[in-house]
Each structure stands twice: as C-alpha cells, then as structure tokens.
C-alpha atoms as a PDB file:
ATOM      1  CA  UNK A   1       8.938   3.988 -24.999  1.00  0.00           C
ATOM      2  CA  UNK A   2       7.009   4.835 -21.537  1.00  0.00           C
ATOM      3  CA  UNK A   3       5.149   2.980 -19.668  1.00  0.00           C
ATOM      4  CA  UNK A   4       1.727   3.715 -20.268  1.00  0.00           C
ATOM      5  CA  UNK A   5       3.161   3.311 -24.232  1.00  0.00           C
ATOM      6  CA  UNK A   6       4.494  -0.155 -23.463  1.00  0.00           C
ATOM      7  CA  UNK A   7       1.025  -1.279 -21.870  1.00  0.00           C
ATOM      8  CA  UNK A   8      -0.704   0.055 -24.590  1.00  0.00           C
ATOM      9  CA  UNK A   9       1.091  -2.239 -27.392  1.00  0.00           C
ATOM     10  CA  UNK A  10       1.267  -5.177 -25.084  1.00  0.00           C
ATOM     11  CA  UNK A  11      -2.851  -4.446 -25.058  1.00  0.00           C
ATOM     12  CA  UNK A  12      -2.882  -4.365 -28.499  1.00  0.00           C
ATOM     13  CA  UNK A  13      -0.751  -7.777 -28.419  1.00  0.00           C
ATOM     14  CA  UNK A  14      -3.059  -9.732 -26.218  1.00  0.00           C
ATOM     15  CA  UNK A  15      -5.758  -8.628 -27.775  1.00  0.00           C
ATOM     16  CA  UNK A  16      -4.346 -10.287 -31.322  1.00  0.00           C
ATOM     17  CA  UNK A  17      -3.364 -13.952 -29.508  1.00  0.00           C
ATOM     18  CA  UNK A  18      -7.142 -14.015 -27.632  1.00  0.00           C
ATOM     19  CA  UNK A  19      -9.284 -12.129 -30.320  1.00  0.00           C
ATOM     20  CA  UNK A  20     -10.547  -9.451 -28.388  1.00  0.00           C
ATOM     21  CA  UNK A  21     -10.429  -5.632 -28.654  1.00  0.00           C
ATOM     22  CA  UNK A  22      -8.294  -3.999 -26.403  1.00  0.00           C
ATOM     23  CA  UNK A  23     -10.922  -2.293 -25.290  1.00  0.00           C
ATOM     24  CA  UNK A  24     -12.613  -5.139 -23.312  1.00  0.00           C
ATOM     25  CA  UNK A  25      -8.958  -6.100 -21.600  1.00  0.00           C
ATOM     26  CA  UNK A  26      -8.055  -4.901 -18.145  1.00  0.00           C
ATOM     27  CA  UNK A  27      -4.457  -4.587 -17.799  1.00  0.00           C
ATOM     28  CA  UNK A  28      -4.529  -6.009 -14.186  1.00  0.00           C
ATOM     29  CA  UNK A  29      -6.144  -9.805 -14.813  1.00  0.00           C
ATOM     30  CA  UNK A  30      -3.583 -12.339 -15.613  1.00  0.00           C
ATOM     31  CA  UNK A  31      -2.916 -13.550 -18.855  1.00  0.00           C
ATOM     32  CA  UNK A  32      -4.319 -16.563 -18.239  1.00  0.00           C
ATOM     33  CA  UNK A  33      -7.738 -15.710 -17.644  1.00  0.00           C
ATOM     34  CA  UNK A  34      -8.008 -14.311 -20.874  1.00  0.00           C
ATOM     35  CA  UNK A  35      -7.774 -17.563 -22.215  1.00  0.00           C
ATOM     36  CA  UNK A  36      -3.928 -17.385 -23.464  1.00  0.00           C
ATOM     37  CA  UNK A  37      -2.481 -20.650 -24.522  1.00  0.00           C
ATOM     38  CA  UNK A  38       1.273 -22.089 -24.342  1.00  0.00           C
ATOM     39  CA  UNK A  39       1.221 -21.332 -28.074  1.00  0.00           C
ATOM     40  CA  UNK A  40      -0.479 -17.797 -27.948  1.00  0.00           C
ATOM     41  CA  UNK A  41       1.845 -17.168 -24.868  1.00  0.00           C
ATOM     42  CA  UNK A  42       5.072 -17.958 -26.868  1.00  0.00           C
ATOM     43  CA  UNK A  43       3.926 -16.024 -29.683  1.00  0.00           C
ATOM     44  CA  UNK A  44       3.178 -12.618 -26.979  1.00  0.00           C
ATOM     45  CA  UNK A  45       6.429 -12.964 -25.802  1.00  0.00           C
ATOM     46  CA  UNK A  46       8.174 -13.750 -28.886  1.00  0.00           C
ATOM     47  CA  UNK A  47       6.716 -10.161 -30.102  1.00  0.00           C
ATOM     48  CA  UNK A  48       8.309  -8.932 -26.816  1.00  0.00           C
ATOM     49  CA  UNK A  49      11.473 -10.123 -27.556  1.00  0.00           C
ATOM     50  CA  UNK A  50      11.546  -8.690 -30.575  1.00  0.00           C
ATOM     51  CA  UNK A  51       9.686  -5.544 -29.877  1.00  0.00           C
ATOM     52  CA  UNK A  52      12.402  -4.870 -27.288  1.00  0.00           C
ATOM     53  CA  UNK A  53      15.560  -6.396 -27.753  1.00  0.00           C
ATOM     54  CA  UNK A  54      15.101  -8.381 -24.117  1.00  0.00           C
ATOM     55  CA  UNK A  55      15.801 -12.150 -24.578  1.00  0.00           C
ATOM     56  CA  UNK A  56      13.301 -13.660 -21.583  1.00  0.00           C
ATOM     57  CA  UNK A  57      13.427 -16.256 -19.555  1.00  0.00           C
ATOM     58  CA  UNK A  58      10.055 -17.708 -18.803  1.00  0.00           C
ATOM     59  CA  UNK A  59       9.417 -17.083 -15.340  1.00  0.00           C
ATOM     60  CA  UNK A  60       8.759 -13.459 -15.946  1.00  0.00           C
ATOM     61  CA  UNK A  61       5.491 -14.974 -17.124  1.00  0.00           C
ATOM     62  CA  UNK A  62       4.803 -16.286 -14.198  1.00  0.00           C
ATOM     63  CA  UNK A  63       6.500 -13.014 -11.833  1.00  0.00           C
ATOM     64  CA  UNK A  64       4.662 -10.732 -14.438  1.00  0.00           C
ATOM     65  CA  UNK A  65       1.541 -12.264 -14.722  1.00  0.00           C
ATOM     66  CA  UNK A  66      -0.891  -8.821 -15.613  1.00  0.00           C
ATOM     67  CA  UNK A  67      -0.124  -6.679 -18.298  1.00  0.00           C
ATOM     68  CA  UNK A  68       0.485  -3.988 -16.081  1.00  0.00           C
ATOM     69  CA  UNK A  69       3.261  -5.694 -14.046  1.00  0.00           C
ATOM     70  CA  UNK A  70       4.797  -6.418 -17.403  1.00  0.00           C
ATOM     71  CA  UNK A  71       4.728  -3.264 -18.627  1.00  0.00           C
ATOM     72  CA  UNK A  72       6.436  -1.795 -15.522  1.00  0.00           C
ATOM     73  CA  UNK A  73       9.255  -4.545 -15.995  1.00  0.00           C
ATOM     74  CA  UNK A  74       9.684  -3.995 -19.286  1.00  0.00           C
ATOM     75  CA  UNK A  75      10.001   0.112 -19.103  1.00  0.00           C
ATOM     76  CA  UNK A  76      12.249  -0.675 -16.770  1.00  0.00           C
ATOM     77  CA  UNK A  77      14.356  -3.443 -18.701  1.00  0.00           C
ATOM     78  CA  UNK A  78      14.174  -1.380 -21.935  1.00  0.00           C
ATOM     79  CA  UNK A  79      15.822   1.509 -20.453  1.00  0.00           C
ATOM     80  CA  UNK A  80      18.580  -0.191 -19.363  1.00  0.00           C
ATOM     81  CA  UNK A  81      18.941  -1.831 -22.973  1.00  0.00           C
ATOM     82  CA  UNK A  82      19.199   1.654 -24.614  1.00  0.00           C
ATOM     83  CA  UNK A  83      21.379   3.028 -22.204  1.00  0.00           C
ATOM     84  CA  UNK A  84      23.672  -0.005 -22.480  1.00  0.00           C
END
C-alpha cells in the first residue's frame, strides 16, 4: 500500500471514530483537534494494527500526531513487515 493509499484509509478511519466525512479532514491537524477520544483513539489504532500487521506502542500517537505523519510512518513500517 503507498502512501498517499495509507492516508487515504486512515482518512476514511478518522472520519468513522469523529463522524465526519473525509472530506472536511485535513490530514495535517492532530488527531486531537478533531475531537478523538481515548476510546475512539484505541479503536483508530486498533484498526491500524490490524490493517497492518504493526503491533504499536502508544507514543507513536503522540510522535505521529497528523494523519500525514502517520501515514509516512506507517508506509514506511509496512514495507519493512512485507519484506520481513
């Protein structure tokens, strides 16, 4: 999955947890200002986990905070899970 493929779905994903169309969220505000509670957040990144394999330890939250950021880690991460 690229990048731009990852951020879409992760859009899509926030988008669920906040109600919102992905349409009206901008991949560079943090998470949080979209409203996203500990138990919205757990259920994002639980989808994460299981969309990609990648068992994540919660300070990528917090050193990923945008959407974009976490797509870039996660193209990143993901490649190195197939190709392991």
């Amino acid at each position: 999955m690229s990048e731009s493929e990852i951020l879409g779905w992760l859009t899509e994903r926030l988008g669920a947890q906040v109600s919102l169309p992905p349409s009206r969220i901008n991949p560079d505000v943090p998470y949080v200002e979209y409203g996203l509670d500990s138990v919205a957040a757990l259920g994002l990144f639980g989808d994460i986990e299981e969309e990609f394999g990648l068992v994540l330890d919660p300070s990528v939250a917090l050193e990923y905070s945008t959407l974009a950021l976490m797509a870039g880690f996660l193209a990143a991460e993901h490649k190195e899970v197939v190709h392991s």
